[in-house]
C-alpha atoms as a PDB file:
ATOM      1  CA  UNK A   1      35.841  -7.718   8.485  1.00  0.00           C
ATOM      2  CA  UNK A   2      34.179  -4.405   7.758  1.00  0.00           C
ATOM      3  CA  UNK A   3      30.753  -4.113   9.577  1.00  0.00           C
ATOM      4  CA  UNK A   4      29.104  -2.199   7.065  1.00  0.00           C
ATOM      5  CA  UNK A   5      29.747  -4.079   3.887  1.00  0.00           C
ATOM      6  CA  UNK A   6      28.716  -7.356   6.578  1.00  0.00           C
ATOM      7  CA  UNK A   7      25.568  -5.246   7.466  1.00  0.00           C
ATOM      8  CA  UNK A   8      25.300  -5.067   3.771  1.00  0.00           C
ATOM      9  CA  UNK A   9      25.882  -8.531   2.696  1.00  0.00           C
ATOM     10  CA  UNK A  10      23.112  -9.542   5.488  1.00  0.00           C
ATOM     11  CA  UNK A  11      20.567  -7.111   3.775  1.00  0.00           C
ATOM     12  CA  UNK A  12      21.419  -8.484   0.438  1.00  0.00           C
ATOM     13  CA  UNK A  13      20.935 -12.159   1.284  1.00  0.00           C
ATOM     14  CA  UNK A  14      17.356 -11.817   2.891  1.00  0.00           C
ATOM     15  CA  UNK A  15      16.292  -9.365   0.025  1.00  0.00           C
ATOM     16  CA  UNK A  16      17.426 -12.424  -2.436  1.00  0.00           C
ATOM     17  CA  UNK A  17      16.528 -15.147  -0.398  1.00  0.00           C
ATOM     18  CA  UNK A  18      19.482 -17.148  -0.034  1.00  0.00           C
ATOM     19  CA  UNK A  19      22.999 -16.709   0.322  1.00  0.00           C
ATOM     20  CA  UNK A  20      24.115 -18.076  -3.130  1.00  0.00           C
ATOM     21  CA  UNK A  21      21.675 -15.827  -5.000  1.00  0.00           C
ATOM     22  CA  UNK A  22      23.496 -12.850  -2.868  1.00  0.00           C
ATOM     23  CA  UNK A  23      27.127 -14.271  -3.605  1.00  0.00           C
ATOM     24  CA  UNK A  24      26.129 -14.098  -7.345  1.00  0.00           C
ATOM     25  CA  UNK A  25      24.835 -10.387  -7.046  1.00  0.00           C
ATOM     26  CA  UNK A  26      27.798  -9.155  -5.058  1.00  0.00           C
ATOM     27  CA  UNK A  27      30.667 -11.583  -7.046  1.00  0.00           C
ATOM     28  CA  UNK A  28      31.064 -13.142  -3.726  1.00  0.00           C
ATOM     29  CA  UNK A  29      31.080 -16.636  -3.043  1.00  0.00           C
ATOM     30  CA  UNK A  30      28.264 -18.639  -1.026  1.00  0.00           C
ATOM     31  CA  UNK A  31      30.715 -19.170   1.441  1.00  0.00           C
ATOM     32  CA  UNK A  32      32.012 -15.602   2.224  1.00  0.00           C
ATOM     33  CA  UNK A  33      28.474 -14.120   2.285  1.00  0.00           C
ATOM     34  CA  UNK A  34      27.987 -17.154   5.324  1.00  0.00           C
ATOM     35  CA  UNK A  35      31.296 -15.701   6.703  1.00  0.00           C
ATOM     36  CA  UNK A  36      29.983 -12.338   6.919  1.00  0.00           C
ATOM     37  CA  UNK A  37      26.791 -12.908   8.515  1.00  0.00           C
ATOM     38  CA  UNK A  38      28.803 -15.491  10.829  1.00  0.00           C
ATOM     39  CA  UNK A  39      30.457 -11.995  11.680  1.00  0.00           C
ATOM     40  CA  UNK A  40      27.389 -10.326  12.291  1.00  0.00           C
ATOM     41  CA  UNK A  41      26.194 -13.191  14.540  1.00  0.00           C
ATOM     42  CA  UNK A  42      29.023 -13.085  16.543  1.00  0.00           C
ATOM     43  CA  UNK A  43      29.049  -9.596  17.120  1.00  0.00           C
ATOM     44  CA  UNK A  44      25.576  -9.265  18.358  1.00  0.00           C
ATOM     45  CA  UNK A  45      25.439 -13.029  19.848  1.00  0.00           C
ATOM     46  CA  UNK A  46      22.543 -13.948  18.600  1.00  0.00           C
ATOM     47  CA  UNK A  47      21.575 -16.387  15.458  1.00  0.00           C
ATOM     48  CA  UNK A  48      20.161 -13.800  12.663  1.00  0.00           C
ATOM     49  CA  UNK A  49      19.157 -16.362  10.203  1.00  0.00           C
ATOM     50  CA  UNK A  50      18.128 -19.794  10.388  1.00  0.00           C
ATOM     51  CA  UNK A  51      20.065 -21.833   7.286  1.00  0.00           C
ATOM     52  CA  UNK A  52      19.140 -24.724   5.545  1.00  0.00           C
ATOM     53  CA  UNK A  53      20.531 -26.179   2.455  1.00  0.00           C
ATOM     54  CA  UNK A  54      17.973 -24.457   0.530  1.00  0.00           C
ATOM     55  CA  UNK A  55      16.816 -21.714   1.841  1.00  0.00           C
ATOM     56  CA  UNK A  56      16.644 -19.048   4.657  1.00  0.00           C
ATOM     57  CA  UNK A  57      14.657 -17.627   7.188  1.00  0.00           C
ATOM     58  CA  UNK A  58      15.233 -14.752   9.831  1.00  0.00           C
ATOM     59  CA  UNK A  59      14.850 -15.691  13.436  1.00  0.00           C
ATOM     60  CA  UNK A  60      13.135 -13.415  15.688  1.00  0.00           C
ATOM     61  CA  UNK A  61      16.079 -11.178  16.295  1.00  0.00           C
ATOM     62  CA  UNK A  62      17.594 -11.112  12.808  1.00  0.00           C
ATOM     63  CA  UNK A  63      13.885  -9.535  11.634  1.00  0.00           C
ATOM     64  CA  UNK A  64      14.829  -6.602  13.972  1.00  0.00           C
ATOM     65  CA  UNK A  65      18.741  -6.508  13.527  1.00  0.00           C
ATOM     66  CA  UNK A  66      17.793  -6.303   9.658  1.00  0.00           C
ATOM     67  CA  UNK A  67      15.300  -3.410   9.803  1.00  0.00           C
ATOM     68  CA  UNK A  68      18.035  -1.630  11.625  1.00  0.00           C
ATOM     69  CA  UNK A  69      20.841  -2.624   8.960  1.00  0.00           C
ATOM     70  CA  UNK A  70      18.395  -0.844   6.487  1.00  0.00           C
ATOM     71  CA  UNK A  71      17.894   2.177   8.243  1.00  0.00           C
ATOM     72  CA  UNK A  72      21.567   2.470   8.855  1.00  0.00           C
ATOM     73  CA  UNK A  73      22.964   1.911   5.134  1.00  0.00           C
ATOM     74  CA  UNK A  74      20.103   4.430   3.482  1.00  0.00           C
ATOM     75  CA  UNK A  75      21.290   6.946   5.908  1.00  0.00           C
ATOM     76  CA  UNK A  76      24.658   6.376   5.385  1.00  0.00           C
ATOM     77  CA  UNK A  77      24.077   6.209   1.712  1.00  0.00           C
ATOM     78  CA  UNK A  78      22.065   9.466   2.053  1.00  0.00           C
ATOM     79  CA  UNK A  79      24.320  11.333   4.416  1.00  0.00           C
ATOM     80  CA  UNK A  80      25.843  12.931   1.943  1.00  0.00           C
ATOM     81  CA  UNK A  81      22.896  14.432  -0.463  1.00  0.00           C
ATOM     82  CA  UNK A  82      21.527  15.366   2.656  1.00  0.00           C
ATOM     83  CA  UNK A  83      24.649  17.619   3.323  1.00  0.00           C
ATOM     84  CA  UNK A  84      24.936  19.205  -0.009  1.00  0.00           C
ATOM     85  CA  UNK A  85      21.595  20.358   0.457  1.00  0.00           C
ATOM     86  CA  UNK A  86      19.510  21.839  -3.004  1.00  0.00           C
ATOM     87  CA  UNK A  87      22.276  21.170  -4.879  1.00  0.00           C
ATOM     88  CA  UNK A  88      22.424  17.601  -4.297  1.00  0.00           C
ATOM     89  CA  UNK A  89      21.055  15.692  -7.563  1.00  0.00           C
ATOM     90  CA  UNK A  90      18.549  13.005  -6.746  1.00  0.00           C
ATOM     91  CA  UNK A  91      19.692   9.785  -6.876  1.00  0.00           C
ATOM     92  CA  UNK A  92      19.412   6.009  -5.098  1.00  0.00           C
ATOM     93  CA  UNK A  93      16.263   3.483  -4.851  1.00  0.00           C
ATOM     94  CA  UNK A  94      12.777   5.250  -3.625  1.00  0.00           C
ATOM     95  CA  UNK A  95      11.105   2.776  -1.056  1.00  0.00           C
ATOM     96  CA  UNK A  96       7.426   3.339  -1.572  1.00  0.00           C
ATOM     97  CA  UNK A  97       4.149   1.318  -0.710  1.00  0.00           C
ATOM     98  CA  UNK A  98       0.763   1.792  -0.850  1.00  0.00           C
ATOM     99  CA  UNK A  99      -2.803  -0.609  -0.598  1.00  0.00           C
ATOM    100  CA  UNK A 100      -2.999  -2.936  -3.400  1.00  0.00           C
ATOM    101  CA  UNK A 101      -5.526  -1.400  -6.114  1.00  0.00           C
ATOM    102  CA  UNK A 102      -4.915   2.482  -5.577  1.00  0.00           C
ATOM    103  CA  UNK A 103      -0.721   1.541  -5.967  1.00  0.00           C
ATOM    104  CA  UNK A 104      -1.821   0.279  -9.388  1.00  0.00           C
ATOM    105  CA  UNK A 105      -4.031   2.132 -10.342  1.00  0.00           C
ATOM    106  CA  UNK A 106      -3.464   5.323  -9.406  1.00  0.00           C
ATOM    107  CA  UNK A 107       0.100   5.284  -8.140  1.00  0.00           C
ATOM    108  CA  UNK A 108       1.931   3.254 -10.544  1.00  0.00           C
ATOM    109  CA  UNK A 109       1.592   5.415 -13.779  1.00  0.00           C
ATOM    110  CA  UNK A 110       2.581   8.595 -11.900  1.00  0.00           C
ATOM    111  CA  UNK A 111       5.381   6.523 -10.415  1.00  0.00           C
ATOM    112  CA  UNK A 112       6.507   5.424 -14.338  1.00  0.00           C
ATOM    113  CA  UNK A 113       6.011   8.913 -15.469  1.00  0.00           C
ATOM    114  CA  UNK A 114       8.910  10.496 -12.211  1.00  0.00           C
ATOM    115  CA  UNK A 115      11.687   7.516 -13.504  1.00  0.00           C
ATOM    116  CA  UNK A 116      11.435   8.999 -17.168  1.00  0.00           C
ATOM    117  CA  UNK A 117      12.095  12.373 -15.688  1.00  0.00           C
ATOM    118  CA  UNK A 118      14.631  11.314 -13.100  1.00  0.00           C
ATOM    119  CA  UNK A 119      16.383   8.630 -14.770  1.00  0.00           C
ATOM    120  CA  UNK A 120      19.192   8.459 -11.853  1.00  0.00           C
ATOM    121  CA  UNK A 121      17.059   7.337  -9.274  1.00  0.00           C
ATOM    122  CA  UNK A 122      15.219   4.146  -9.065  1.00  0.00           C
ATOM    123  CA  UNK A 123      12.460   2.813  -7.039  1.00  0.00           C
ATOM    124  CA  UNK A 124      10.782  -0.256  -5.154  1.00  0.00           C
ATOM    125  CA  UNK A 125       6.978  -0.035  -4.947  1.00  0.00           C
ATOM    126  CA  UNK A 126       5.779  -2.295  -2.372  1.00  0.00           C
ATOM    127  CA  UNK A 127       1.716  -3.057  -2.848  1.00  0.00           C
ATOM    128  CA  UNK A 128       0.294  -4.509   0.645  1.00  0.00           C
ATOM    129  CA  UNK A 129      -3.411  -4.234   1.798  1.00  0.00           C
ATOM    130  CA  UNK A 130      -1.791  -3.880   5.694  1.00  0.00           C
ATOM    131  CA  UNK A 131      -0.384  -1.260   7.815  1.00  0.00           C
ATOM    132  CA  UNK A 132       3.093  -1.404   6.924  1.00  0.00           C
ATOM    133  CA  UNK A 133       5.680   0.399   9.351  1.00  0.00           C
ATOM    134  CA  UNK A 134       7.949   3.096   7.050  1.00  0.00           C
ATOM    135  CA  UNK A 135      10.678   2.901   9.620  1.00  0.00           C
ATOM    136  CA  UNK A 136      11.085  -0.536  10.806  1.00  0.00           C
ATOM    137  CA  UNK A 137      10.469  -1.614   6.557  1.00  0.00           C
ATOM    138  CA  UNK A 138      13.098   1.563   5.337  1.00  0.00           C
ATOM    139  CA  UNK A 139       9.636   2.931   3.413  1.00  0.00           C
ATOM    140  CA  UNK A 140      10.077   6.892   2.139  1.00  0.00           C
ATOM    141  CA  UNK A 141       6.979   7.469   1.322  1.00  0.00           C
ATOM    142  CA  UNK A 142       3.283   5.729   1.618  1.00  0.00           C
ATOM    143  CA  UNK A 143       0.034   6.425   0.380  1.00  0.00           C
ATOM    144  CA  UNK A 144      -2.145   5.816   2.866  1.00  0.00           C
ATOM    145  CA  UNK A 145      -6.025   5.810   2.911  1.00  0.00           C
ATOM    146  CA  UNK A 146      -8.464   6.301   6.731  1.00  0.00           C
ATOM    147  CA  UNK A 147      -7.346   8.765   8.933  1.00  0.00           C
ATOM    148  CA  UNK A 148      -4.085   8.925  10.162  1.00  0.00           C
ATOM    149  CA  UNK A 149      -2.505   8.391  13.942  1.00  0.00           C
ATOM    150  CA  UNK A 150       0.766   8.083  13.420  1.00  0.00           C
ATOM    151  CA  UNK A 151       2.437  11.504  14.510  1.00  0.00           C
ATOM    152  CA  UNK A 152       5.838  11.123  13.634  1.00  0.00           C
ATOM    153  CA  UNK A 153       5.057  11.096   9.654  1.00  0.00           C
ATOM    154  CA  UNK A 154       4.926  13.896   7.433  1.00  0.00           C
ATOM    155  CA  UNK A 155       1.320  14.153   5.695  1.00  0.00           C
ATOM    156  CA  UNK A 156       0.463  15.720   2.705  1.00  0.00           C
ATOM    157  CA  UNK A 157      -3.106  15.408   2.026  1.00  0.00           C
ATOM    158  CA  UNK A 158      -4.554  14.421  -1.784  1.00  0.00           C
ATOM    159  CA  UNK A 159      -8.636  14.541  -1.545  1.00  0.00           C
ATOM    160  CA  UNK A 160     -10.935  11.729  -0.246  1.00  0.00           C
ATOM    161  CA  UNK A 161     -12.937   8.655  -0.980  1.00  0.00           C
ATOM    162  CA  UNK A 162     -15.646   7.212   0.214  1.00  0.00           C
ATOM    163  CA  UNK A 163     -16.939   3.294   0.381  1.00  0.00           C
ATOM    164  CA  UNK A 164     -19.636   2.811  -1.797  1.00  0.00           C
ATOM    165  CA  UNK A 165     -22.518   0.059  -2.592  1.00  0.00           C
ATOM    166  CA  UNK A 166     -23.088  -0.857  -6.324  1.00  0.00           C
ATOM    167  CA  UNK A 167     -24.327  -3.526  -8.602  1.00  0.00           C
ATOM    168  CA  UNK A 168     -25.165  -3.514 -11.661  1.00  0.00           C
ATOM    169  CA  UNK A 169     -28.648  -1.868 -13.049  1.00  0.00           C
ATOM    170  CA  UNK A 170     -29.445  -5.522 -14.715  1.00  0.00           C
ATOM    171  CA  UNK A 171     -29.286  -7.053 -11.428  1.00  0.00           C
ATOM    172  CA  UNK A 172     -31.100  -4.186  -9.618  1.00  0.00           C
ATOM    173  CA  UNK A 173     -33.879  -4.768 -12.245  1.00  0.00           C
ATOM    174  CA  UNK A 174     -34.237  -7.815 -11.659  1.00  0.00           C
ATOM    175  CA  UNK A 175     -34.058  -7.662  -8.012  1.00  0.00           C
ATOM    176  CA  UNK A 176     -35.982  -5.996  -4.902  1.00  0.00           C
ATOM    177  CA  UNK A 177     -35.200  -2.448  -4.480  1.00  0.00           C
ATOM    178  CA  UNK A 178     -32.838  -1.581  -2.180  1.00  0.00           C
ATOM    179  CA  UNK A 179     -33.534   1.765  -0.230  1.00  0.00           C
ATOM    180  CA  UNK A 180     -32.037   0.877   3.579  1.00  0.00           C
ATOM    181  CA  UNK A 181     -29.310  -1.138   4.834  1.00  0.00           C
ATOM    182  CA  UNK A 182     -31.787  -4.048   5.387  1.00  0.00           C
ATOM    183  CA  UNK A 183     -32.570  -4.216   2.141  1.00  0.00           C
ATOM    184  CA  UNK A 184     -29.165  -6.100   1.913  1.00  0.00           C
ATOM    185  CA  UNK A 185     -30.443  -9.120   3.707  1.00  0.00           C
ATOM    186  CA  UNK A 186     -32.733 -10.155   0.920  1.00  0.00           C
ATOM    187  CA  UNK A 187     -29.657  -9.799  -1.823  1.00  0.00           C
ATOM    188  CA  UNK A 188     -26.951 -11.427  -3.261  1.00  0.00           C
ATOM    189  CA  UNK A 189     -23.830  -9.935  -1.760  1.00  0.00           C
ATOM    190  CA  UNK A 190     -20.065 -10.079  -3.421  1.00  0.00           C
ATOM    191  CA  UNK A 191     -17.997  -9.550  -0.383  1.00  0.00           C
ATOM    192  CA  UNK A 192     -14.676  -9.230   0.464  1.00  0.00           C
ATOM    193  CA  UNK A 193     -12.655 -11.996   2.371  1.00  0.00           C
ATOM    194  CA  UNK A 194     -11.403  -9.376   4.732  1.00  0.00           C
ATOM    195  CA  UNK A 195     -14.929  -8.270   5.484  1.00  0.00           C
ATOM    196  CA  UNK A 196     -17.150 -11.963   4.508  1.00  0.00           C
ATOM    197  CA  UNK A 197     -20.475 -11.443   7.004  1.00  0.00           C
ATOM    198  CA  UNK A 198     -21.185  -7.684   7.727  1.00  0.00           C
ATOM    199  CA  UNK A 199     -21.121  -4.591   6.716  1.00  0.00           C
ATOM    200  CA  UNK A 200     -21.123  -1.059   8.625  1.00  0.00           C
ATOM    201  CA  UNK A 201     -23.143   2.157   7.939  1.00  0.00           C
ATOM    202  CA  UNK A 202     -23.475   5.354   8.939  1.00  0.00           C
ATOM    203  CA  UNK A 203     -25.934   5.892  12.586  1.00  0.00           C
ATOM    204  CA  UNK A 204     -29.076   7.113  11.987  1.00  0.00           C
ATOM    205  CA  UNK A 205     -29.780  10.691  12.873  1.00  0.00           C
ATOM    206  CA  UNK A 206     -29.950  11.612  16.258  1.00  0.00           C
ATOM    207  CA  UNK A 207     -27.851   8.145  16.998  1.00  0.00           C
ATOM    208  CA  UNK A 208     -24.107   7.209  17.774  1.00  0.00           C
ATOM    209  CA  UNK A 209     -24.561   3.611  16.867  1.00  0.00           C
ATOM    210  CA  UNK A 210     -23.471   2.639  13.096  1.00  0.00           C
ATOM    211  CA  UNK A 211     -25.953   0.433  11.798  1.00  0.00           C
ATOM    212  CA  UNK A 212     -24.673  -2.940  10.650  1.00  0.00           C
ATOM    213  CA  UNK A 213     -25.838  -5.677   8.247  1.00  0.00           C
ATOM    214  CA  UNK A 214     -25.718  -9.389   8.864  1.00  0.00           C
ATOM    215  CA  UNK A 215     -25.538 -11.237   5.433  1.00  0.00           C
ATOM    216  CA  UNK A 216     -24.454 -14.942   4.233  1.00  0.00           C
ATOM    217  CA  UNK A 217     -22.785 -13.657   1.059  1.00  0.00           C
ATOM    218  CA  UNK A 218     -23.499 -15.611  -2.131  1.00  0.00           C
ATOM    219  CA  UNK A 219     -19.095 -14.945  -3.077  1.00  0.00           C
ATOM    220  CA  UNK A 220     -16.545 -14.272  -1.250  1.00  0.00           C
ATOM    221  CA  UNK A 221     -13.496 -12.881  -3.022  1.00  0.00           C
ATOM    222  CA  UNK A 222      -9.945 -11.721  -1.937  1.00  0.00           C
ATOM    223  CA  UNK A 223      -9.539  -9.916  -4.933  1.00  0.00           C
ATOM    224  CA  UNK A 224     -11.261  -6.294  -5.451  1.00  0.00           C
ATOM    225  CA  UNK A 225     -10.235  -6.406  -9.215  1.00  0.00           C
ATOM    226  CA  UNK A 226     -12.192  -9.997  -9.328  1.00  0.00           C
ATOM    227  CA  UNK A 227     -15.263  -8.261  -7.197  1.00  0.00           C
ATOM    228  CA  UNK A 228     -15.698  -5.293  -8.850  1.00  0.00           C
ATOM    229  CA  UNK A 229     -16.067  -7.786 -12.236  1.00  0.00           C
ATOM    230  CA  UNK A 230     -18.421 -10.088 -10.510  1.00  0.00           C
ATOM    231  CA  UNK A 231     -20.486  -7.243  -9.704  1.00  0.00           C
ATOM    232  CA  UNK A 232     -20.446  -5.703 -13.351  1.00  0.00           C
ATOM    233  CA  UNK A 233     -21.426  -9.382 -14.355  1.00  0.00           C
ATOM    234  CA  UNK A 234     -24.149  -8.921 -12.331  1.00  0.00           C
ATOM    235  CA  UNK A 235     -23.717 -11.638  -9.682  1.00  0.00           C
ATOM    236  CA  UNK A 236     -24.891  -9.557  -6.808  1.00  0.00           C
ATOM    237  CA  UNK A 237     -24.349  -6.419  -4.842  1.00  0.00           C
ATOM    238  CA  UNK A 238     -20.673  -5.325  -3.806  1.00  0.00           C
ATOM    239  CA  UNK A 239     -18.887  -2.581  -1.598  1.00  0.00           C
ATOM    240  CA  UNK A 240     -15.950  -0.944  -2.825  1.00  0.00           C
ATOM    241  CA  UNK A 241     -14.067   1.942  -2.342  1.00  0.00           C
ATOM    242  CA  UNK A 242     -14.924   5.068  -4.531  1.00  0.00           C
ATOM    243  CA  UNK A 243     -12.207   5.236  -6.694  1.00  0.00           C
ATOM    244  CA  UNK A 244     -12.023   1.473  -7.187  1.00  0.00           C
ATOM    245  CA  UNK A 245     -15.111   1.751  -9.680  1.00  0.00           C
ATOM    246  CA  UNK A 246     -15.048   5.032 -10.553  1.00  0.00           C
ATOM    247  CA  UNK A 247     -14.670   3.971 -14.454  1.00  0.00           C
ATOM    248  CA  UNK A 248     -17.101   1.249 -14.195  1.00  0.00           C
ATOM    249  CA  UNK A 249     -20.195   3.943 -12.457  1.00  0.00           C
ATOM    250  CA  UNK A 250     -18.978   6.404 -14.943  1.00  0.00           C
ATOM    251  CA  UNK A 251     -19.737   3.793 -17.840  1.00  0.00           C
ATOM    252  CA  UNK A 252     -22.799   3.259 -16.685  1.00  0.00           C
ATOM    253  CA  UNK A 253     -21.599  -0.864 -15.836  1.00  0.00           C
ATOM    254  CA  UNK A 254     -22.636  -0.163 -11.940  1.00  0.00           C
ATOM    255  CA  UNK A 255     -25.133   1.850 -10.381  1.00  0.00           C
ATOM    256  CA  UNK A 256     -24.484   3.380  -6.552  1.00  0.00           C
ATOM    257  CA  UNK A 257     -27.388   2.424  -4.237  1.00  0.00           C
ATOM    258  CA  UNK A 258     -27.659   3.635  -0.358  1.00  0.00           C
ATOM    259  CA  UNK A 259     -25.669   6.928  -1.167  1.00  0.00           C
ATOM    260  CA  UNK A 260     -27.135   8.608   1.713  1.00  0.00           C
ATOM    261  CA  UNK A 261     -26.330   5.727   4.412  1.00  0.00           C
ATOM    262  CA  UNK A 262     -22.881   6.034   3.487  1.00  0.00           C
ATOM    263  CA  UNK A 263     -19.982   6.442   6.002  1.00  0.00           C
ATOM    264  CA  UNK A 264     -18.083   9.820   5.880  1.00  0.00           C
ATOM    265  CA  UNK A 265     -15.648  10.516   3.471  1.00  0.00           C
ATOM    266  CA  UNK A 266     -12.034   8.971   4.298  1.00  0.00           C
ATOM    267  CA  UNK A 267      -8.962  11.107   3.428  1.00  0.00           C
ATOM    268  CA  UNK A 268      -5.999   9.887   1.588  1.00  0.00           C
ATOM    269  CA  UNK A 269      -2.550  10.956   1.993  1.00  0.00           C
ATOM    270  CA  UNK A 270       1.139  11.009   0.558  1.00  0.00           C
ATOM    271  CA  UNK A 271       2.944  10.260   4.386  1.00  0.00           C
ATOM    272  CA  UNK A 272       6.597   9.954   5.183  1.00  0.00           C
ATOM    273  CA  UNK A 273       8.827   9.798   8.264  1.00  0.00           C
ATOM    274  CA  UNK A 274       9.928  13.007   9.502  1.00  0.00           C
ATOM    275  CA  UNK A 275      13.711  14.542   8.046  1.00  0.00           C
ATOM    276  CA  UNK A 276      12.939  12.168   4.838  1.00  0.00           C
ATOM    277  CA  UNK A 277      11.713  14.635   2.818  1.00  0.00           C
ATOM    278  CA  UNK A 278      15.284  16.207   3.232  1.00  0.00           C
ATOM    279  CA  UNK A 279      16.470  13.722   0.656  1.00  0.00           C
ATOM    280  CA  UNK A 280      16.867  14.672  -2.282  1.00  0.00           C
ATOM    281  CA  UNK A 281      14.933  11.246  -4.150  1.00  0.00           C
ATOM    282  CA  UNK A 282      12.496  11.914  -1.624  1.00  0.00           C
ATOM    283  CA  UNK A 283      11.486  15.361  -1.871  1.00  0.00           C
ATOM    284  CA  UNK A 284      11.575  15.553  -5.570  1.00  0.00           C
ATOM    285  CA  UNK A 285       9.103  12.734  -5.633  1.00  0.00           C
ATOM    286  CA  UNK A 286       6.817  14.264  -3.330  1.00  0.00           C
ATOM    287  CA  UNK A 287       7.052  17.522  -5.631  1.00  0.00           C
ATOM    288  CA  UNK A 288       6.242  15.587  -8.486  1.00  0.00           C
ATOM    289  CA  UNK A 289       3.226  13.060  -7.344  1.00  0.00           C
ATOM    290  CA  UNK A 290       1.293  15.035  -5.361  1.00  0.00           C
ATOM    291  CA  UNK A 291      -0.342  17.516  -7.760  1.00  0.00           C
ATOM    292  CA  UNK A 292      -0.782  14.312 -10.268  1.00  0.00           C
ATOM    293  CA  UNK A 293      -2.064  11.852  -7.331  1.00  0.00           C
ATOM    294  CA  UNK A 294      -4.583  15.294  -6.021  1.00  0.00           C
ATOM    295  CA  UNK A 295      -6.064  15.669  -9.713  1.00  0.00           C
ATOM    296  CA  UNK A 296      -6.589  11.944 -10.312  1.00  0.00           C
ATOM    297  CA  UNK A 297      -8.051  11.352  -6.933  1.00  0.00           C
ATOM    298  CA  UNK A 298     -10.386  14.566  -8.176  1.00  0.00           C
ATOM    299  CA  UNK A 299     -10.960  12.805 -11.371  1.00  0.00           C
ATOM    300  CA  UNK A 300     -12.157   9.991  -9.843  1.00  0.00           C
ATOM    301  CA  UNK A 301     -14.834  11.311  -7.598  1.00  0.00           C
ATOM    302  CA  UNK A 302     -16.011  13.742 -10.088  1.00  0.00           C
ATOM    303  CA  UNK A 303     -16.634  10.196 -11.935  1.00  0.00           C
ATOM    304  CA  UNK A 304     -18.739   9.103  -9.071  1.00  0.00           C
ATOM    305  CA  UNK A 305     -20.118  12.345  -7.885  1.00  0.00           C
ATOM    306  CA  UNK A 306     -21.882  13.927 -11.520  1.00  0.00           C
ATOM    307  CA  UNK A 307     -23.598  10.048 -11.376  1.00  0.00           C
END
């Protein structure tokens, strides 16, 4: 059996979740896509995925034999582009991810707007609020958001948010004033299931130590679209990332309060692993989105800045 299409086959079946749904892409039956991963698991000894009648799951060493299988088949797959150099059309599937809200907001319609001008390649935008590893996952490109430590990527910086408090101005009428941290104690807070109890602000001068705020929020959401609404409704005082209510300050729905405790700016970035750019699909992407994603991330805190 040939390795590569078995390598391929393996890939397949844990992208579609079970073997059958794999047989059907690849015009295979259920029982040579087992036979091929059978070949696999013989070759490396090991059991790659656990099988039930249902379903499938990768054991501990199939979740690094398949991030491996990835890298392999996009090089191989690329190896070739790569060699022809500038002349090489892109073409293939763009791996991309990015945090939740900014992928949607920001990156998807620059994303839509590259496949209508490059209708030979294709893409798979991945939207997770976590670290995500662009090698182990076969990512090409991630927009990324904090500083980066991660020297073996290939940055290309777009501009900088920062995390801002807002509510709206019917609940801060209605409401003490808020003109410290503190103040926060005595509020209703919408906060973030990630971050339910505190929050962190900048030292005071002539300190190191950030200043934080204890709080028994009055919500607790895991959605930032559902927060930033709940504070708009006026249900109490949230903390957001700039960009993420840019529209709503700019409309006058939220009103920024403790703009001078704030934390420094954070930059955001266009990253990829080193030699990807070399692709073709890669590099013409990165040519394309970055001047869009630098002026919308400009747009966006203008919106909050002329506030």
């Amino acid at each position: 059996m040939d390795r590569l299409d078995a390598m391929n086959v393996f890939v397949l079946a844990v992208d579609e979740g079970s073997l059958a749904a794999a047989g059907r892409k690849l015009g295979r039956s259920p029982a040579a896509v087992s036979r091929a991963i059978a070949f696999l698991e013989e070759r490396v000894g090991a059991e790659l995925l656990h099988r039930t009648t249902r379903s499938i799951r990768l054991s501990e060493e199939g979740e690094r034999y398949v991030a491996i299988c990835r890298r392999v088949l996009t090089e191989l797959e690329e190896a070739d582009d790569i060699a022809a150099g500038p002349r090489a059309a892109p073409r293939g599937t763009l791996a991309i991810t990015a945090p939740v809200v900014s992928g949607e907001m920001v990156l998807r319609p620059i994303l839509d707007a590259f496949l209508d001008t490059y209708p030979t390649v294709s893409a798979k935008l991945l939207l997770f609020d976590r670290a995500v590893n662009l090698i182990e996952e076969g990512i090409d490109v991630a927009l990324r958001i904090g500083p980066l430590s991660d020297s073996a990527m290939v940055a290309m910086k777009l501009g900088d948010v920062r995390r801002v408090v807002v509510a709206a101005p019917r609940y801060l009428n209605q409401h003490p004033r808020i003109t410290e941290p503190g103040d926060l104690a005595k509020h209703q807070i919408v906060a973030m299931a990630h971050l339910p109890n505190s929050w962190s602000f900048a030292p005071q001068p002539g300190s190191v130590v950030p200043r934080t705020v204890q709080f028994t929020p009055r919500l607790v959401i895991n959605s930032t679209y559902a927060a930033v609404a709940s504070a708009v409704a006026g249900r109490g005082v949230a903390r957001m990332y700039s960009y993420q209510v840019a529209e709503q300050v700019q409309r006058g729905e939220l009103d920024i309060v403790l703009a001078d405790d704030e934390d420094p700016e954070m930059p955001v970035h266009l990253i990829s692993p080193q030699g990807r750019l070399s692709v073709p699909k890669v590099r013409v992407f990165a040519d394309f989105a970055v001047p869009r994603l630098k002026k919308q991330f400009a747009v966006l805190k203008k919106a909050i800045d002329t506030r």
